[in-house]
Protein backbone atom coordinates (compact mmCIF):
# COMPACT_ATOMS: atom_id res chain seq x y z
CA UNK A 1 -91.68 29.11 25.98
CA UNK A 2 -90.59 29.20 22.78
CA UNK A 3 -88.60 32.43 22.36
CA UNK A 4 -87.74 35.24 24.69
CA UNK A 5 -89.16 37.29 27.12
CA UNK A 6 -89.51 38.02 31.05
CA UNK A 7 -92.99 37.32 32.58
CA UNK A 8 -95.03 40.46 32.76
CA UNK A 9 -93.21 42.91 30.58
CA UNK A 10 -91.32 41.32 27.36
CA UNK A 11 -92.45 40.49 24.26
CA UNK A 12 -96.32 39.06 25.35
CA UNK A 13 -96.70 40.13 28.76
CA UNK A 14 -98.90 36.96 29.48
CA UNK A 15 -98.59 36.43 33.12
CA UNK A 16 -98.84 33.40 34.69
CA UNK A 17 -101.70 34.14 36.93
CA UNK A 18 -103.92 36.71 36.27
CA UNK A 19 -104.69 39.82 38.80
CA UNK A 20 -107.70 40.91 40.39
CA UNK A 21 -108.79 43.71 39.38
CA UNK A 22 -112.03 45.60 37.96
CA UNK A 23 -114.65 43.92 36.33
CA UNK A 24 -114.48 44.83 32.88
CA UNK A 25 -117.84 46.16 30.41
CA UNK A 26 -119.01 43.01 28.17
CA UNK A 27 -118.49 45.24 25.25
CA UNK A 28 -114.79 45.78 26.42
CA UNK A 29 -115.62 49.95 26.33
CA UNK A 30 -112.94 52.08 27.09
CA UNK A 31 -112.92 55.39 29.34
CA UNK A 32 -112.85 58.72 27.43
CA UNK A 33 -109.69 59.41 29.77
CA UNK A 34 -107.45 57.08 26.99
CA UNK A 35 -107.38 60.08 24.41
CA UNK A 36 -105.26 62.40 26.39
CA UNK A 37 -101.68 62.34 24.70
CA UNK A 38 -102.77 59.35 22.48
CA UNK A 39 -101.10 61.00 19.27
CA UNK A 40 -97.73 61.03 21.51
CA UNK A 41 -97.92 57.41 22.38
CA UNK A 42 -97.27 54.35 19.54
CA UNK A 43 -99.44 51.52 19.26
CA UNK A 44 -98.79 48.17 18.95
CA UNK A 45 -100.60 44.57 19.09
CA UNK A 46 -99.17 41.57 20.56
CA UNK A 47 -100.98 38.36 19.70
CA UNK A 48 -100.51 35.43 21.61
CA UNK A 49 -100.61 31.61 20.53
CA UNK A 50 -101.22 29.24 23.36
CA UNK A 51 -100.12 26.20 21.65
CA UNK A 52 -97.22 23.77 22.25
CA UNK A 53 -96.31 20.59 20.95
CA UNK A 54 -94.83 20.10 24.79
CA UNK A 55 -94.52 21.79 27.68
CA UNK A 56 -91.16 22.57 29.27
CA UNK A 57 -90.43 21.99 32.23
CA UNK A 58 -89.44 25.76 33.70
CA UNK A 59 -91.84 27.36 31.88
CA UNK A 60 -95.26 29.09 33.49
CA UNK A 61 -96.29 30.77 30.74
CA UNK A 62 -100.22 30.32 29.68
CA UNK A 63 -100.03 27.24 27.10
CA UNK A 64 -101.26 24.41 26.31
CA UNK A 65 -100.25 21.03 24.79
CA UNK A 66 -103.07 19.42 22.27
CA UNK A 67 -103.68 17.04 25.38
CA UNK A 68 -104.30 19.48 27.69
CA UNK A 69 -107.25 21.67 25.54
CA UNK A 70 -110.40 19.28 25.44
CA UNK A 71 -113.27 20.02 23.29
CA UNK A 72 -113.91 24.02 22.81
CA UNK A 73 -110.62 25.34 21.33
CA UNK A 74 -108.24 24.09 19.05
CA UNK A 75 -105.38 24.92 16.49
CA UNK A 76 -107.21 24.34 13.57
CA UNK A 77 -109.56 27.27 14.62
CA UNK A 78 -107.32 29.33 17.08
CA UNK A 79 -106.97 32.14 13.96
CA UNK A 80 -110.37 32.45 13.32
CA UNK A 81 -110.99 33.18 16.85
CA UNK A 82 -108.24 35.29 17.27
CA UNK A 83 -109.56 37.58 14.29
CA UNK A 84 -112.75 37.99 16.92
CA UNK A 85 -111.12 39.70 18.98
CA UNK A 86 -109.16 41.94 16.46
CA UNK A 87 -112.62 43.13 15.19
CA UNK A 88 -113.47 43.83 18.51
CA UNK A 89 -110.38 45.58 19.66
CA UNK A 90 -110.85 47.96 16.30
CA UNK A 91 -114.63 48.61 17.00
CA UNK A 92 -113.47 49.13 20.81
CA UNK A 93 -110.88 51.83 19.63
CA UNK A 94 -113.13 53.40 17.24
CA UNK A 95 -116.02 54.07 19.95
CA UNK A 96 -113.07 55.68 22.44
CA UNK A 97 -112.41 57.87 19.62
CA UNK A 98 -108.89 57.31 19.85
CA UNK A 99 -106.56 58.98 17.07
CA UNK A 100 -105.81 56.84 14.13
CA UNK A 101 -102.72 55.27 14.54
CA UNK A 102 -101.05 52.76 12.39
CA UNK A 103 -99.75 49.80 14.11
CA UNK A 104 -95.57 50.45 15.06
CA UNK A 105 -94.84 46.94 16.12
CA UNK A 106 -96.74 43.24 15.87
CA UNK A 107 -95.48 40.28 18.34
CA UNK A 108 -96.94 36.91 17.86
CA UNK A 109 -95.64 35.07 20.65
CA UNK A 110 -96.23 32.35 22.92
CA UNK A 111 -96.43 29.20 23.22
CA UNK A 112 -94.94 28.02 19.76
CA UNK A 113 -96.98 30.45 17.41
CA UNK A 114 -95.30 28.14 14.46
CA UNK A 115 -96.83 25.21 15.44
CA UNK A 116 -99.59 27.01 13.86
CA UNK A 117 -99.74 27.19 10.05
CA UNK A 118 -97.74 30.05 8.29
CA UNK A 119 -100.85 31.18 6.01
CA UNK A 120 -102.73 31.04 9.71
CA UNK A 121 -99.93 33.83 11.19
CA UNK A 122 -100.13 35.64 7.38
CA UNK A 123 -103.95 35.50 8.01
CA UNK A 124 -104.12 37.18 11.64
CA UNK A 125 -101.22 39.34 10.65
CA UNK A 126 -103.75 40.56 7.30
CA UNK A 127 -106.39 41.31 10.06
CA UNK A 128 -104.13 43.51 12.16
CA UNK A 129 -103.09 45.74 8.91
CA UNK A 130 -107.13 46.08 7.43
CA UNK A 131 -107.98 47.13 10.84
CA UNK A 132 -105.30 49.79 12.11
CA UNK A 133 -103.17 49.88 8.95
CA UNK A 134 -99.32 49.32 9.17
CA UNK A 135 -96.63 51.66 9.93
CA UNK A 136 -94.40 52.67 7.02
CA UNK A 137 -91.11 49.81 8.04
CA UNK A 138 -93.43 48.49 10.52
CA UNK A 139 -91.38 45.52 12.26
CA UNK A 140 -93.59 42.02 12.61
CA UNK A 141 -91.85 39.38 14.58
CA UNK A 142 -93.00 35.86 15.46
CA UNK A 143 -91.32 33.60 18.27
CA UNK A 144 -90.68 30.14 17.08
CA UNK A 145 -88.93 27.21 18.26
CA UNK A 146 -86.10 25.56 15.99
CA UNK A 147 -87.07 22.39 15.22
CA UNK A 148 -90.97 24.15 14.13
CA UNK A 149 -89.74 25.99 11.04
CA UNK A 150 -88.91 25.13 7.37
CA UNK A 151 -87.07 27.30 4.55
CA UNK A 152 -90.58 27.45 3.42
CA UNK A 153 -92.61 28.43 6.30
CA UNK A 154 -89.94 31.37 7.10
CA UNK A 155 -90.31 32.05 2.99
CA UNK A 156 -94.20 32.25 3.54
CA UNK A 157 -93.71 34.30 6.60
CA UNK A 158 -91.85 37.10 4.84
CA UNK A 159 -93.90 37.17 2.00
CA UNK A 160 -96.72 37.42 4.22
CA UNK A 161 -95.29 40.92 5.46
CA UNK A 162 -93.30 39.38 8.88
CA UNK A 163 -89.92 40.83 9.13
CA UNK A 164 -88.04 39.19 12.21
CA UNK A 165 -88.09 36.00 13.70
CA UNK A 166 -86.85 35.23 17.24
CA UNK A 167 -85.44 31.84 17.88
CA UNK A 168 -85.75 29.70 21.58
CA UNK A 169 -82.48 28.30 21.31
CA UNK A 170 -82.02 28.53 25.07
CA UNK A 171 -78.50 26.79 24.75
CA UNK A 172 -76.35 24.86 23.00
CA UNK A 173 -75.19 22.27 25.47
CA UNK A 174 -77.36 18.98 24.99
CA UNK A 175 -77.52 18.00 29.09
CA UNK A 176 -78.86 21.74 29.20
CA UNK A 177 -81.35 21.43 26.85
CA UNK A 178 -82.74 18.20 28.09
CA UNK A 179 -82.88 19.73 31.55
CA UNK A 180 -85.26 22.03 30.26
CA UNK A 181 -87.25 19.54 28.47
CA UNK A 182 -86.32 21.22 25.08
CA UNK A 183 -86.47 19.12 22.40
CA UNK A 184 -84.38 20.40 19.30
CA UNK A 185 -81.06 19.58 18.41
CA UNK A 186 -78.44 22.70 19.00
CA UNK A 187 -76.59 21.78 15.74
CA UNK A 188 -79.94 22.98 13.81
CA UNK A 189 -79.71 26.56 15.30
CA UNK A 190 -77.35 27.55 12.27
CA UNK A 191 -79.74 25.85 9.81
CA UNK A 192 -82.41 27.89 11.19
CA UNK A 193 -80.98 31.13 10.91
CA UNK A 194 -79.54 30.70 7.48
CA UNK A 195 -83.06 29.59 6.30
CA UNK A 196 -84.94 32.93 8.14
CA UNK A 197 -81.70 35.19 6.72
CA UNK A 198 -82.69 33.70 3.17
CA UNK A 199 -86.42 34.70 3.32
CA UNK A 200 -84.98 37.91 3.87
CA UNK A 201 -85.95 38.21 7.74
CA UNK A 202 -84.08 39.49 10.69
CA UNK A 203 -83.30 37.46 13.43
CA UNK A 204 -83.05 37.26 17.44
CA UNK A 205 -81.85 34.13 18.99
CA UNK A 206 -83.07 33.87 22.68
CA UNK A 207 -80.95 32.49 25.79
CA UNK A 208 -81.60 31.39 29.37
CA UNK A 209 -78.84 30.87 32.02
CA UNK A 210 -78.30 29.42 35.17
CA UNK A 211 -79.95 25.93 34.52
CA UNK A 212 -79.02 23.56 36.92
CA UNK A 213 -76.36 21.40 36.31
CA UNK A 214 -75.14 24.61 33.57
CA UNK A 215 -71.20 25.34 34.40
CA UNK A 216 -69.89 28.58 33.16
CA UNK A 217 -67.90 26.72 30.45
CA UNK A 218 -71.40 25.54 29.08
CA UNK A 219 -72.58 28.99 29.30
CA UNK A 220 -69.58 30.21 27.42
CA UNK A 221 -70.22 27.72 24.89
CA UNK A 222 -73.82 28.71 24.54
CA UNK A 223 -72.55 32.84 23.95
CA UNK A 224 -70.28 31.63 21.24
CA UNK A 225 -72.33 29.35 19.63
CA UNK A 226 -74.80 32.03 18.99
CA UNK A 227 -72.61 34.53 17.61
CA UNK A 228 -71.03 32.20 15.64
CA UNK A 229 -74.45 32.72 13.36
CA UNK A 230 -73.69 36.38 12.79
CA UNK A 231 -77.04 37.43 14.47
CA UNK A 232 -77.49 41.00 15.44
CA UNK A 233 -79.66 40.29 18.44
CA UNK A 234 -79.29 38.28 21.37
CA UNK A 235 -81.90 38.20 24.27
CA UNK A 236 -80.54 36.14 27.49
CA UNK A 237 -82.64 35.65 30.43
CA UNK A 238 -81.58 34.23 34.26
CA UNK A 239 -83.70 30.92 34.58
CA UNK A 240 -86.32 31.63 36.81
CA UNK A 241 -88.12 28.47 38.98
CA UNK A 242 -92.11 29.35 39.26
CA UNK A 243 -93.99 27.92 41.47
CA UNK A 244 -96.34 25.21 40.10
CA UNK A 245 -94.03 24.12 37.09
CA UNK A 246 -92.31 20.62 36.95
CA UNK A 247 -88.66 22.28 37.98
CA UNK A 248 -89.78 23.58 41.05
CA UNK A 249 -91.20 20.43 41.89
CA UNK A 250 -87.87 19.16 40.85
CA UNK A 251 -85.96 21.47 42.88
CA UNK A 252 -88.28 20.48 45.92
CA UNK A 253 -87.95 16.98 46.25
CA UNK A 254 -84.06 17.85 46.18
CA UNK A 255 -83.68 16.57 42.40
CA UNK A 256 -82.67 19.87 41.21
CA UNK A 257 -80.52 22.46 42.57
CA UNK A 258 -82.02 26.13 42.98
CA UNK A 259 -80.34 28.03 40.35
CA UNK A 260 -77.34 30.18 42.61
CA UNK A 261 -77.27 34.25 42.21
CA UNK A 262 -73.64 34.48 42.41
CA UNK A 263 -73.40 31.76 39.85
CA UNK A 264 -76.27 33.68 37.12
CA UNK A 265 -74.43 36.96 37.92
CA UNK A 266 -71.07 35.37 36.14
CA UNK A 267 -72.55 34.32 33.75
CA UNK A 268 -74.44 37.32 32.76
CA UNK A 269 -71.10 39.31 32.96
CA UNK A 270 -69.68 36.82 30.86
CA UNK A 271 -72.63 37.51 28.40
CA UNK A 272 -72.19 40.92 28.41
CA UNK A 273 -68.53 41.05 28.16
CA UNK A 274 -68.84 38.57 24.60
CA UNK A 275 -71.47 40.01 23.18
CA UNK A 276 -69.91 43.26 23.50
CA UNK A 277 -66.65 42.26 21.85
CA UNK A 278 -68.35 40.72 19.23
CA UNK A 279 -70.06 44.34 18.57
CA UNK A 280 -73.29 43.91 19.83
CA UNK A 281 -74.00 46.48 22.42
CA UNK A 282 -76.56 46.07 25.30
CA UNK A 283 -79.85 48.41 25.12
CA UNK A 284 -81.73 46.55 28.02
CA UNK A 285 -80.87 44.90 30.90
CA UNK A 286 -81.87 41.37 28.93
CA UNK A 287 -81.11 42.40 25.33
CA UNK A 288 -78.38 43.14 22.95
CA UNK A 289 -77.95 44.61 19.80
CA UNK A 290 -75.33 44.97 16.84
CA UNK A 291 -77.07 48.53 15.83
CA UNK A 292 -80.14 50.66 17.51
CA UNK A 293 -82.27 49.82 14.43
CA UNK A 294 -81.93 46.02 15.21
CA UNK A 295 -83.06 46.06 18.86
CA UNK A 296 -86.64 44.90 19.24
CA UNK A 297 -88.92 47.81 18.63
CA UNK A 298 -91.84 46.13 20.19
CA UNK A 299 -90.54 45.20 23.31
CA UNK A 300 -89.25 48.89 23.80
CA UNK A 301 -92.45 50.11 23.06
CA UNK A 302 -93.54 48.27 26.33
CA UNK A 303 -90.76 49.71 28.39
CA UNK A 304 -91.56 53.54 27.09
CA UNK A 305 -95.53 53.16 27.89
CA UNK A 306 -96.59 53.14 24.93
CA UNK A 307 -100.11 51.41 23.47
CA UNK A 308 -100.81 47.87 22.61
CA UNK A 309 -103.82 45.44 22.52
CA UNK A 310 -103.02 41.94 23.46
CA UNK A 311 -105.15 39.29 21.43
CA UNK A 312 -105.56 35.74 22.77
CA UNK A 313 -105.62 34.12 25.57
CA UNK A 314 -104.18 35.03 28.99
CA UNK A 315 -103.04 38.44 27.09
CA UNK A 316 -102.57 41.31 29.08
CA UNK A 317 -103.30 44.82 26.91
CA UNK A 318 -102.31 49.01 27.56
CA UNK A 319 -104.34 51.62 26.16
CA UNK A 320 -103.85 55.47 27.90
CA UNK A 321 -103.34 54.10 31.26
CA UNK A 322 -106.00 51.31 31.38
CA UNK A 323 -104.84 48.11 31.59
CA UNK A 324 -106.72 45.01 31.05
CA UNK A 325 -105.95 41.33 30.56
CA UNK A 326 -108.03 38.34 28.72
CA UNK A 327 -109.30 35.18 30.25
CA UNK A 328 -106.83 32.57 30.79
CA UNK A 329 -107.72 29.40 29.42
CA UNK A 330 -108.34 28.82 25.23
CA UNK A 331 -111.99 27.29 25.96
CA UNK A 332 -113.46 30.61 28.15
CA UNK A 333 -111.55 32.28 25.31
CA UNK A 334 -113.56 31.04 22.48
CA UNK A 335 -116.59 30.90 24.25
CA UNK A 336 -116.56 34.38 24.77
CA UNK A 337 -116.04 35.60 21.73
CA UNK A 338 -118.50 33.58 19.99
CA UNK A 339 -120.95 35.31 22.42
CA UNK A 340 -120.40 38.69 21.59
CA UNK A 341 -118.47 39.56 24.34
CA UNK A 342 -115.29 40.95 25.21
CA UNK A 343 -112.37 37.97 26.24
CA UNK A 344 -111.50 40.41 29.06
CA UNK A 345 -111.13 39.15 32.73
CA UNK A 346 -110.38 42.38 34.60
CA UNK A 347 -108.79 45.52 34.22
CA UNK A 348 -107.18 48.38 36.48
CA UNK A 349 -106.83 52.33 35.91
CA UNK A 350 -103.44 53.25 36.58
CA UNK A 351 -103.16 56.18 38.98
CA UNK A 352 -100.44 59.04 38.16
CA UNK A 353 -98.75 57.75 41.13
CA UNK A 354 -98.99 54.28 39.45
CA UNK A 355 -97.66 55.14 35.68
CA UNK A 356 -94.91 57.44 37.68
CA UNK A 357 -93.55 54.06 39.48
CA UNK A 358 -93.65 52.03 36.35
CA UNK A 359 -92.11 54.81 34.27
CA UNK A 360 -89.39 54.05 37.20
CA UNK A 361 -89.29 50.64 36.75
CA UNK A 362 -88.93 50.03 33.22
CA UNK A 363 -86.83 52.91 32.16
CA UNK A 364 -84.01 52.28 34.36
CA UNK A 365 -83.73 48.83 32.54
CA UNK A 366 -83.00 50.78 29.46
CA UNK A 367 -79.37 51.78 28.16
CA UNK A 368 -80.76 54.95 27.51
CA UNK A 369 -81.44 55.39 31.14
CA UNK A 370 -84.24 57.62 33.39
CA UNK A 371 -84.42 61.57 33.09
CA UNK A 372 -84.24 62.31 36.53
CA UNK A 373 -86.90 64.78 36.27
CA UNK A 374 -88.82 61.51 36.51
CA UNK A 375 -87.95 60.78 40.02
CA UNK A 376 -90.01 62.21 43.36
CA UNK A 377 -88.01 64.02 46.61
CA UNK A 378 -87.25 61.02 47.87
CA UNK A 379 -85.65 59.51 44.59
CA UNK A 380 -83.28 62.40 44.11
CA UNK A 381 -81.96 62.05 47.42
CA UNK A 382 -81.27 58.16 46.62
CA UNK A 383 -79.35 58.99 43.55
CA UNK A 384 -76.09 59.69 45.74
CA UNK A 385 -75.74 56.76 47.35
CA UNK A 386 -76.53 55.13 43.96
CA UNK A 387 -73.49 56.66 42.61
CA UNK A 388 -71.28 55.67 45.59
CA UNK A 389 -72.19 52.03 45.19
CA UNK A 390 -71.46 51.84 41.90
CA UNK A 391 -74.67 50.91 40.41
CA UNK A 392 -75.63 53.98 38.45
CA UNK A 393 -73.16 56.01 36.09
CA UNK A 394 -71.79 58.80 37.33
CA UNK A 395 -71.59 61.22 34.07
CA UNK A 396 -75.10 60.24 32.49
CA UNK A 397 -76.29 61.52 36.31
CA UNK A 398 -73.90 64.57 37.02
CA UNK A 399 -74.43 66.15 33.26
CA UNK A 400 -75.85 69.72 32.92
CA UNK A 401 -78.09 69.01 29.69
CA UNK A 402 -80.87 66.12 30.69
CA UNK A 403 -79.34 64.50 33.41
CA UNK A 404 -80.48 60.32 33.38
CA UNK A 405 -79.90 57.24 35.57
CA UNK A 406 -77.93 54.64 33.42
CA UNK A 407 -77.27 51.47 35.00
CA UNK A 408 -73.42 49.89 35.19
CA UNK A 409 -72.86 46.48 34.60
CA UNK A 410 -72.82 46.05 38.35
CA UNK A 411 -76.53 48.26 38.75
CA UNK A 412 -77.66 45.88 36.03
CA UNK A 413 -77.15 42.93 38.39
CA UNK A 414 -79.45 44.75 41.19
CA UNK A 415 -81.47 46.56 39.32
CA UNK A 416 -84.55 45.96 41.30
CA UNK A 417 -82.57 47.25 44.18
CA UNK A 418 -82.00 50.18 41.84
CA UNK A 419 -85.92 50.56 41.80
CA UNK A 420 -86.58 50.40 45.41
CA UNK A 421 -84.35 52.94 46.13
CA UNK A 422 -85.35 55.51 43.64
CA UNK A 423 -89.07 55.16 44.62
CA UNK A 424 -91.64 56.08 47.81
């Protein structure tokens, strides 16, 4: 994984194994239910790039090392293929008569998307505008690892209309990185971010905690080493162990420790308590931010419920309450495409009952909390015990104008316990 995000939700939401769900039209049609409140709702496109140069270790994320591919997909024509789809997904729009709507927010992640050529990013990025058009101050970002940039591939980038880069630094501790299987050198990450800062881009650097073999010392070093940049974002992430990666095999034959909960929940009150001295103010459970007009537009967009089409592989895509997700592997992906057809594997109609739980689950994780007009009966009543434990605030909840469930610092540790009790 080369930059940020949680399976499912941030910055791609490329899962790791795809659901069942309905079988989607060839043609990738969309009901005529997607219209209602579309001019409320932004739009967005993600674009995931299933290429890395190698795979780590804890990551479960859908790509690919050159190895790995075979015959039927490739780098050298991944943006060509890509642009397939992005003629589809505008010819798909058109025939749901959908509003016109600019695109907000652009995400290429992955994978490494700058393993791939920077006129190849300016290229799909081109496509995305002379389809949809961009939004007045739209923000583009691409993931990328450290050691996969140059001043002039960053310098290409922003000229090419991208306006935010977000670094996988992960740490800064050497036995750290090499636990992870990452492969840059720390001491680069300032080199990096002077470079992207001189192209005139903005930039995110991306952390994980609670590696094995990670003591909070390490993790402390990590937090400072970042801000020592000057960035005005920092994304950090517990380390997660999915099944079927090389870690959990790791962990299994007892050559790795499980990562320990008390142990991730120091060190992401450590995290917060740095980044918030050194001005930079959490916004989501994951993210910080020196200013609201530096946190990630994109990946709020996701948490609000707004629109997005996911190109490439494995992508997973929101329009209006449908939800659908592409084939998996780069090969099927082609193949479609050259066909004719839509990439898409399956797809699911979200009930009101459905979008009502997820408006639950992903607006809690914000800083600007959940109206509790958004919560059933049964939430309400949860709300009280909430506030005796601690986990929600008790002002943001009690006030007469739009009352909202905001997290603490301690509800931010258990937020999913949060969730469960404020829904059926």
């Amino acid at each position: 994984r080369s930059g940020g995000g949680a399976a499912g939700w941030e910055d791609g939401a490329v899962s790791p194994a795809l659901p069942e769900g309905q079988v989607p039209p060839e043609d990738g049609g969309l009901p005529a239910t997607v219209r209602e409140g579309a001019e409320n709702r932004g739009f967005g496109v993600y674009l995931h790039v299933p290429f890395c140069t190698v795979r780590c270790g804890y990551c479960d994320f859908n790509t690919y090392t050159a190895t790995e591919l075979g015959g039927g997909a490739s780098q050298a024509s991944f943006a060509d293929t890509a642009l397939r789809e992005v003629a589809l997904a505008g010819e798909v729009m058109r025939r749901a008569a959908l509003p016109e709507r600019p695109v907000a927010t652009v995400f290429v992640g992955g994978g490494t998307p700058t393993v791939l050529p920077a006129r190849d990013l300016v290229r799909m990025l081109e496509a995305i505008r002379s389809t949809w058009g961009l939004a007045p101050g739209a923000e583009v970002t691409t993931e990328a690892n450290p050691d996969s940039v140059t001043p002039e591939s960053l310098a290409e980038l922003a000229a090419g209309g991208f306006t935010r880069v977000s670094f996988g630094m992960q740490s800064a501790v050497g036995h750290v990185l090499r636990t992870l299987d990452r492969t840059h050198d720390p001491a680069r990450i300032p080199e990096v971010v002077a470079w992207a800062r001189a192209a005139g881009l903005e930039v995110s650097l991306d952390l994980i905690y609670g590696t094995p073999g990670e003591s909070l010392e390490d993790w402390r070093s990590s937090l400072e080493a970042a801000l020592a940049t000057g960035v005005d974002h920092v994304s950090a992430y517990a380390l997660v162990v999915e099944e079927g990666t090389r870690m959990a095999a790791q962990v299994r034959r007892g050559e790795l420790p499980m990562p320990d909960g008390d142990d991730e929940a120091a060190k992401y009150e450590l995290a917060d308590e740095l980044l918030g001295t050194a001005g930079l103010h959490w916004y989501e459970v994951s993210n910080w931010a020196r200013t609201p007009a530096q946190a990630c537009r994109h990946n709020l967009a996701y948490w609000r419920g707004d629109d997005w089409w996911g190109v490439g592989p494995g992508a997973h895509s929101h329009v209006g309450g449908v939800r659908w997700w592409n084939v998996k592997h780069p090969r099927a992906y082609a193949a479609r495409l050259e066909a004719g057809l839509s990439p898409a594997a399956g797809r699911e109609e979200l009930s009101e009952e459905d979008r009502r739980l997820e408006r639950v689950l992903l607006g809690v994780r914000l800083a600007e909390g959940l109206p509790l007009s958004e919560l059933s009966l049964t939430g309400r009543s949860a709300v009280a015990g909430l506030l005796a434990d601690g986990l929600v605030d008790g002002r943001a909840a009690v006030r007469r104008e739009d009352p909202r469930i905001v997290l603490t610092r301690r509800g931010r540790l258990l937020a999913d316990t949060v969730v469960r009790a404020l829904t059926d």
